[in-house]
PDB file of N, CA and C in Angstrom:
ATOM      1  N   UNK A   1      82.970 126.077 123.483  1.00  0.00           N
ATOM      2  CA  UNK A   1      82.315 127.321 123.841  1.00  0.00           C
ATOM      3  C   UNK A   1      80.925 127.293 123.219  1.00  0.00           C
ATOM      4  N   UNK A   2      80.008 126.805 123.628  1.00  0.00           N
ATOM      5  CA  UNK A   2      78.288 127.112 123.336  1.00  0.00           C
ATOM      6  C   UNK A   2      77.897 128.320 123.243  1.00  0.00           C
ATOM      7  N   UNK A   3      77.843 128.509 121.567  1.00  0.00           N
ATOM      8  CA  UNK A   3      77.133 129.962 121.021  1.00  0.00           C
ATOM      9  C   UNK A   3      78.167 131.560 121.666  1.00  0.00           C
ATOM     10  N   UNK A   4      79.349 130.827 121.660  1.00  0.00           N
ATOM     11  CA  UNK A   4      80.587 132.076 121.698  1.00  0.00           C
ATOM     12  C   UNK A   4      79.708 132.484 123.022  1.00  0.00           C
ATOM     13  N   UNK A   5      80.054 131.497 123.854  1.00  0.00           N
ATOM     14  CA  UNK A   5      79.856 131.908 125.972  1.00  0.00           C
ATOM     15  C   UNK A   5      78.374 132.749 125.930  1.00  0.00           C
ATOM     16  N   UNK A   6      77.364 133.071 124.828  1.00  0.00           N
ATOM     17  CA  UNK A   6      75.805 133.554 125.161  1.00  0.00           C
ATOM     18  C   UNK A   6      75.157 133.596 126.269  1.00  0.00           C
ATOM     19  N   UNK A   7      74.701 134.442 126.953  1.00  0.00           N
ATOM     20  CA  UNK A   7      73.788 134.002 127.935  1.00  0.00           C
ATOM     21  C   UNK A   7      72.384 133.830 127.503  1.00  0.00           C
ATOM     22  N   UNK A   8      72.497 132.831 128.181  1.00  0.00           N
ATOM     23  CA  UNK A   8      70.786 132.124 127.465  1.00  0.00           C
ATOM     24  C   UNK A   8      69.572 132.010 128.463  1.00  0.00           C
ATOM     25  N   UNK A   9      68.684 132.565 128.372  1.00  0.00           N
ATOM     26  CA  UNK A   9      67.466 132.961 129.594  1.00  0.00           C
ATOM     27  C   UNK A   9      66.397 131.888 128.860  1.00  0.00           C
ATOM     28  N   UNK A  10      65.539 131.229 129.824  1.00  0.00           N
ATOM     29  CA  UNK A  10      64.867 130.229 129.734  1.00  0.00           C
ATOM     30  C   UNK A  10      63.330 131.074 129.732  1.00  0.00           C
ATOM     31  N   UNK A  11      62.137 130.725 128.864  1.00  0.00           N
ATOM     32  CA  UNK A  11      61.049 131.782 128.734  1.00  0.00           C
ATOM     33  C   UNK A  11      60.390 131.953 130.930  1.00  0.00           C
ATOM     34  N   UNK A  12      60.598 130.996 130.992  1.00  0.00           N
ATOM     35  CA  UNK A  12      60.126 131.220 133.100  1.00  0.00           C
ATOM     36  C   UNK A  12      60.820 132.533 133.131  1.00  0.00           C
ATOM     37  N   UNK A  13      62.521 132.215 132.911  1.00  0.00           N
ATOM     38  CA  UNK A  13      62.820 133.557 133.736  1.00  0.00           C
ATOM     39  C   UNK A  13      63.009 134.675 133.087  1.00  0.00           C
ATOM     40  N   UNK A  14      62.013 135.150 132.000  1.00  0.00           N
ATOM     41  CA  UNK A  14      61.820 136.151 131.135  1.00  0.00           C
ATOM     42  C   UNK A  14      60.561 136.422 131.697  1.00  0.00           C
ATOM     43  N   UNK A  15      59.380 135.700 132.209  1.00  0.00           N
ATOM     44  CA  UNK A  15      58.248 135.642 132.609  1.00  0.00           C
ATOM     45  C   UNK A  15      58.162 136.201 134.087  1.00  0.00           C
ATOM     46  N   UNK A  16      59.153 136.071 134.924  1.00  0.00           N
ATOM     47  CA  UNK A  16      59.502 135.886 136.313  1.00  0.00           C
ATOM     48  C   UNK A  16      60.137 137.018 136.656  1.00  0.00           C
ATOM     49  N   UNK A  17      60.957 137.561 135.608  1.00  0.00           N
ATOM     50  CA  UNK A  17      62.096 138.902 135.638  1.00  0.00           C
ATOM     51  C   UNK A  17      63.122 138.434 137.004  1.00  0.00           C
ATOM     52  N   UNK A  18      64.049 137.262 136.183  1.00  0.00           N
ATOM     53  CA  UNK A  18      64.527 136.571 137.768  1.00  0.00           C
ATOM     54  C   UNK A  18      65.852 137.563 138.163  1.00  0.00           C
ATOM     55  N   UNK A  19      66.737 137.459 138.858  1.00  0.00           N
ATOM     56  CA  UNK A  19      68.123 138.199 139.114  1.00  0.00           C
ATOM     57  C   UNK A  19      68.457 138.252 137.913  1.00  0.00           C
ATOM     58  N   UNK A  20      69.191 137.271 137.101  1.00  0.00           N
ATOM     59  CA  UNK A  20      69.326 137.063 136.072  1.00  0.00           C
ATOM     60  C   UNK A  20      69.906 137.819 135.125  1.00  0.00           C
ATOM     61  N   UNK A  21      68.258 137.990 134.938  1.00  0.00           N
ATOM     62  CA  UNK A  21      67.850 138.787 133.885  1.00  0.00           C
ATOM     63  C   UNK A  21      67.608 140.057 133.902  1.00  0.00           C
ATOM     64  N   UNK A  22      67.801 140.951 135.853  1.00  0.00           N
ATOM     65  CA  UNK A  22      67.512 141.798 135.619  1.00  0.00           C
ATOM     66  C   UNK A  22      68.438 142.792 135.821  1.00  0.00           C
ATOM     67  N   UNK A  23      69.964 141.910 136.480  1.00  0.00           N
ATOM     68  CA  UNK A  23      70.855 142.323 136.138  1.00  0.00           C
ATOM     69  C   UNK A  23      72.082 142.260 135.036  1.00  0.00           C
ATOM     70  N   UNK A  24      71.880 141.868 133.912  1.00  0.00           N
ATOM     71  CA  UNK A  24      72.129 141.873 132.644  1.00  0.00           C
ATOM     72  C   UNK A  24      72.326 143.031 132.381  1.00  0.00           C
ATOM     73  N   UNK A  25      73.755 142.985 131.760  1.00  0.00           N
ATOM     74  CA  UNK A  25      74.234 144.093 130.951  1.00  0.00           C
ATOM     75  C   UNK A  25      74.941 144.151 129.700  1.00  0.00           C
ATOM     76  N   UNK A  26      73.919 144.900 129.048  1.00  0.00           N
ATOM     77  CA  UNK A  26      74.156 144.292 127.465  1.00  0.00           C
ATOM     78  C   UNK A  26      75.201 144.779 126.769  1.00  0.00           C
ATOM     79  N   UNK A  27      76.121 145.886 127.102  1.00  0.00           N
ATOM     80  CA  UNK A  27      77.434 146.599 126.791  1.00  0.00           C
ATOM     81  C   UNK A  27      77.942 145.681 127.307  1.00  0.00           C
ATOM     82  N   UNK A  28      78.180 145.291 128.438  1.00  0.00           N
ATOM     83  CA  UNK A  28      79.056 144.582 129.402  1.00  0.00           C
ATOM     84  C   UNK A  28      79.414 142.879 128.055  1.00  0.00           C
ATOM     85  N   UNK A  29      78.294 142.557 127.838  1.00  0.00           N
ATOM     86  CA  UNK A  29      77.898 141.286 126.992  1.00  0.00           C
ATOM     87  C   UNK A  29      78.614 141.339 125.861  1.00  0.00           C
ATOM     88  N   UNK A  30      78.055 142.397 125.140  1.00  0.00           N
ATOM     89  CA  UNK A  30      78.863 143.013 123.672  1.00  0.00           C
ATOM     90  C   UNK A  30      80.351 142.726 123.989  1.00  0.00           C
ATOM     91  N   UNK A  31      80.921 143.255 124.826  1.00  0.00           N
ATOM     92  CA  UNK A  31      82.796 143.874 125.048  1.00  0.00           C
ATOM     93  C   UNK A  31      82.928 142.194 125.244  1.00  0.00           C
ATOM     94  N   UNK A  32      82.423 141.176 126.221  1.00  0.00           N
ATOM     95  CA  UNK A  32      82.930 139.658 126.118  1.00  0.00           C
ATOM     96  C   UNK A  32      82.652 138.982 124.807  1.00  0.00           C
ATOM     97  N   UNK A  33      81.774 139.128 124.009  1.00  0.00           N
ATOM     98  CA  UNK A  33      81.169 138.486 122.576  1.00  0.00           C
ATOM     99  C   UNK A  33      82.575 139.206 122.631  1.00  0.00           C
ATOM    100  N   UNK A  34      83.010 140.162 121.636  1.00  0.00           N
ATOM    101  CA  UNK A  34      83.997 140.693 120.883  1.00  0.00           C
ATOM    102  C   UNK A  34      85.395 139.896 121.011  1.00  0.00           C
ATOM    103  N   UNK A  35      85.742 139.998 122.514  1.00  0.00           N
ATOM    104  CA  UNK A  35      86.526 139.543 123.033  1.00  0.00           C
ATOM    105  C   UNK A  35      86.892 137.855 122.845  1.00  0.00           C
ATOM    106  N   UNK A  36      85.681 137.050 123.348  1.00  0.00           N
ATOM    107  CA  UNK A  36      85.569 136.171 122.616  1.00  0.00           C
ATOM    108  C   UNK A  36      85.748 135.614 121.193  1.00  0.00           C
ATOM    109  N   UNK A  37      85.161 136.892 120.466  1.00  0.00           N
ATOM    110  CA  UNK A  37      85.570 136.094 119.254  1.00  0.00           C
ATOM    111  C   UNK A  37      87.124 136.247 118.701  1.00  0.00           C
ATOM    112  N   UNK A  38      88.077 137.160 119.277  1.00  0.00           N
ATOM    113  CA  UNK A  38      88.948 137.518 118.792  1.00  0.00           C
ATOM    114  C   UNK A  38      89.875 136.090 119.326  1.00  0.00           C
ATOM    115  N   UNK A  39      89.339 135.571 119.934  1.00  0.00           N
ATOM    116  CA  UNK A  39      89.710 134.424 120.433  1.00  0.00           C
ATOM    117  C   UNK A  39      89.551 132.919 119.962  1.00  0.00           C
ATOM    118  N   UNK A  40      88.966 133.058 119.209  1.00  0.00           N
ATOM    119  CA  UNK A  40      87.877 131.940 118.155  1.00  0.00           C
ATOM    120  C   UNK A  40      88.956 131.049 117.731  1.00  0.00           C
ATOM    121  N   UNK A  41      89.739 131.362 116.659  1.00  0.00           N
ATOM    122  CA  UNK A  41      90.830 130.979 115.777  1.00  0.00           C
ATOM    123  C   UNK A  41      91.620 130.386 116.724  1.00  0.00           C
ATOM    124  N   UNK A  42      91.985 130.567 118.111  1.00  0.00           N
ATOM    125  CA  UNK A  42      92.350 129.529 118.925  1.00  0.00           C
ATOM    126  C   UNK A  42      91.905 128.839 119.547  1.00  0.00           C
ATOM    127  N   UNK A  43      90.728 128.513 119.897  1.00  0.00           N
ATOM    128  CA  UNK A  43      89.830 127.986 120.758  1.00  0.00           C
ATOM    129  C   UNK A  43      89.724 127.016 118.777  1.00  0.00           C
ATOM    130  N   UNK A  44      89.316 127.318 118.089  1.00  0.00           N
ATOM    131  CA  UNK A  44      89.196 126.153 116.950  1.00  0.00           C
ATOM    132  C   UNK A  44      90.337 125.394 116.788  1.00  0.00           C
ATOM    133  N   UNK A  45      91.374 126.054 116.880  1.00  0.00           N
ATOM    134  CA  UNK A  45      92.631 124.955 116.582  1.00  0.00           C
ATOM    135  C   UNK A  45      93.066 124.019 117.817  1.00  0.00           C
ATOM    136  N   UNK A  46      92.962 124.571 118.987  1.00  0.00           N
ATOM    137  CA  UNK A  46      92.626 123.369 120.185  1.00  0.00           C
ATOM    138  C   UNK A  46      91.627 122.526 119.796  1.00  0.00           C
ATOM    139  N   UNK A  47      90.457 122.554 119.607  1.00  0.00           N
ATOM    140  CA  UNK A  47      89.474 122.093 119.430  1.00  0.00           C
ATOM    141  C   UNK A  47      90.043 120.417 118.232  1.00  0.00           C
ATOM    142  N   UNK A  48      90.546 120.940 116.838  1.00  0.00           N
ATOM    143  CA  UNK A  48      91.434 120.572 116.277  1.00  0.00           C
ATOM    144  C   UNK A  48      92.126 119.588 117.166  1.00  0.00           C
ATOM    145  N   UNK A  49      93.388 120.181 117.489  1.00  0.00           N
ATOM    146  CA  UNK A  49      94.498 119.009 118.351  1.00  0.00           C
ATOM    147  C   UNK A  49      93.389 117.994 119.230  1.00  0.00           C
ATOM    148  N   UNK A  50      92.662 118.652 119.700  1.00  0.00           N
ATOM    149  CA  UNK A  50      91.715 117.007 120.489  1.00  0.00           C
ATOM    150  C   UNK A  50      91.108 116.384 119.783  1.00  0.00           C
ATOM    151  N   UNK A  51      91.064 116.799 118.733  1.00  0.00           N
ATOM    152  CA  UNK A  51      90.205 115.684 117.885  1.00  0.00           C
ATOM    153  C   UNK A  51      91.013 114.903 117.030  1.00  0.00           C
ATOM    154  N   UNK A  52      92.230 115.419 116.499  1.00  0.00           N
ATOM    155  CA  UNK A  52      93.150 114.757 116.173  1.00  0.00           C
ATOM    156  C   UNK A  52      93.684 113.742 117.350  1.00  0.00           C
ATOM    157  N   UNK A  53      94.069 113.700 118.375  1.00  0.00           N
ATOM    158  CA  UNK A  53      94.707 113.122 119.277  1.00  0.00           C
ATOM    159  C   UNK A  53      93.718 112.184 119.688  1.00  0.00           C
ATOM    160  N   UNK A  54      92.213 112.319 119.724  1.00  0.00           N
ATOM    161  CA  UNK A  54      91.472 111.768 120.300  1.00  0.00           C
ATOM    162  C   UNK A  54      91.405 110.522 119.163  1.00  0.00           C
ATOM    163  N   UNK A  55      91.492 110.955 117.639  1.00  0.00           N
ATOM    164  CA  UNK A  55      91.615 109.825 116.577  1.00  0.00           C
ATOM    165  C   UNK A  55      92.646 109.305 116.614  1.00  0.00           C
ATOM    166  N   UNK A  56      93.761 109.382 117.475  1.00  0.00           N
ATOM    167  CA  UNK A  56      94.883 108.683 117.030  1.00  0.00           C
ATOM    168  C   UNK A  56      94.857 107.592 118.608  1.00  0.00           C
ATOM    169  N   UNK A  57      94.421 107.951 119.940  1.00  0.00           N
ATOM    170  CA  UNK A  57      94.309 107.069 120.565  1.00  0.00           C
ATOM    171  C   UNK A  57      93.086 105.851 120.357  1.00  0.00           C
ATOM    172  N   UNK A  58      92.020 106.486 120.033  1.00  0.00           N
ATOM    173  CA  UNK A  58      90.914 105.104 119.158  1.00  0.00           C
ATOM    174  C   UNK A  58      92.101 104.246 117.551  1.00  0.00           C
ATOM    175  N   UNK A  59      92.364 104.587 117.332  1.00  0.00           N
ATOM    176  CA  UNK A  59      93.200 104.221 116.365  1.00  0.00           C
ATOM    177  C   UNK A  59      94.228 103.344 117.292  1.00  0.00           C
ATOM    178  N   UNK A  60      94.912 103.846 117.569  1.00  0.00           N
ATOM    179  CA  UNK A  60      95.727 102.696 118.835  1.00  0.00           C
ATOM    180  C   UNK A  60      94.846 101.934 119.507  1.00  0.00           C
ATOM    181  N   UNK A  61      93.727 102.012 119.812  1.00  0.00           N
ATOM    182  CA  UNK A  61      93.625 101.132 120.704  1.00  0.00           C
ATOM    183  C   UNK A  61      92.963 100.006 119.781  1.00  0.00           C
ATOM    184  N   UNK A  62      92.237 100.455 118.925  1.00  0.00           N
ATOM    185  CA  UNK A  62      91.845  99.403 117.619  1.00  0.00           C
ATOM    186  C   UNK A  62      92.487  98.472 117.423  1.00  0.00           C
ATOM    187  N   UNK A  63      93.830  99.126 116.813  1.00  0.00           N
ATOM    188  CA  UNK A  63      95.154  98.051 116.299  1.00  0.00           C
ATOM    189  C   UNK A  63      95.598  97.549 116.915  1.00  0.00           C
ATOM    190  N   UNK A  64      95.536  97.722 118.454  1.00  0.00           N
ATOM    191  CA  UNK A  64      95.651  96.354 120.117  1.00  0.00           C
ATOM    192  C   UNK A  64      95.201  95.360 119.801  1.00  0.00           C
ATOM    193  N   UNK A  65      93.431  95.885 119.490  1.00  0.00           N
ATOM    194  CA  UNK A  65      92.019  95.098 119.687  1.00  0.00           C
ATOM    195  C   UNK A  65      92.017  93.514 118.390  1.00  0.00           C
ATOM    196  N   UNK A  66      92.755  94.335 116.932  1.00  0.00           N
ATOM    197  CA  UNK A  66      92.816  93.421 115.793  1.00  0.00           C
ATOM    198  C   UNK A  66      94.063  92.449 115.927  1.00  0.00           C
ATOM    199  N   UNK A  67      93.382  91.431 115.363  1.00  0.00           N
ATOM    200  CA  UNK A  67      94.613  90.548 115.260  1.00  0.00           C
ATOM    201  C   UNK A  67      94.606  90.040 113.592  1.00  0.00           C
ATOM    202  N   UNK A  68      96.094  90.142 113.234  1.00  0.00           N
ATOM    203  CA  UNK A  68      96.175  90.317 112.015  1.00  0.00           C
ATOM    204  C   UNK A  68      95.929  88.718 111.939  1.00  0.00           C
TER     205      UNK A  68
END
């Protein structure tokens, strides 16, 4: 999740006042941030299991690769 799901406006379309940006709603934004974060603590521990799992298949495939 990049910056807990943020919407991120590029300086053009701050300059431009594109759709964007000019339908943005910043209550609307707030209630998903919140929401989001109440969500955090699982989205980190997934985050976790793939990185664990992801070290244990490089790890297997290493000990294929070596020959004792």
């Amino acid at each position: 999740m990049l910056a807990y799901e943020s919407e991120a406006f590029l300086p053009v379309e701050v300059a431009l006042h594109t759709q964007s940006l000019t339908t943005f709603q910043e209550e609307l934004k707030y209630a998903t941030l919140r929401e989001a974060l109440d969500l955090l603590p699982a989205v980190r521990g997934d985050a976790l299991l793939r990185a664990a799992l992801y070290k244990l298949r490089i790890a297997r495939l290493h000990d294929r690769a070596v020959k004792l």
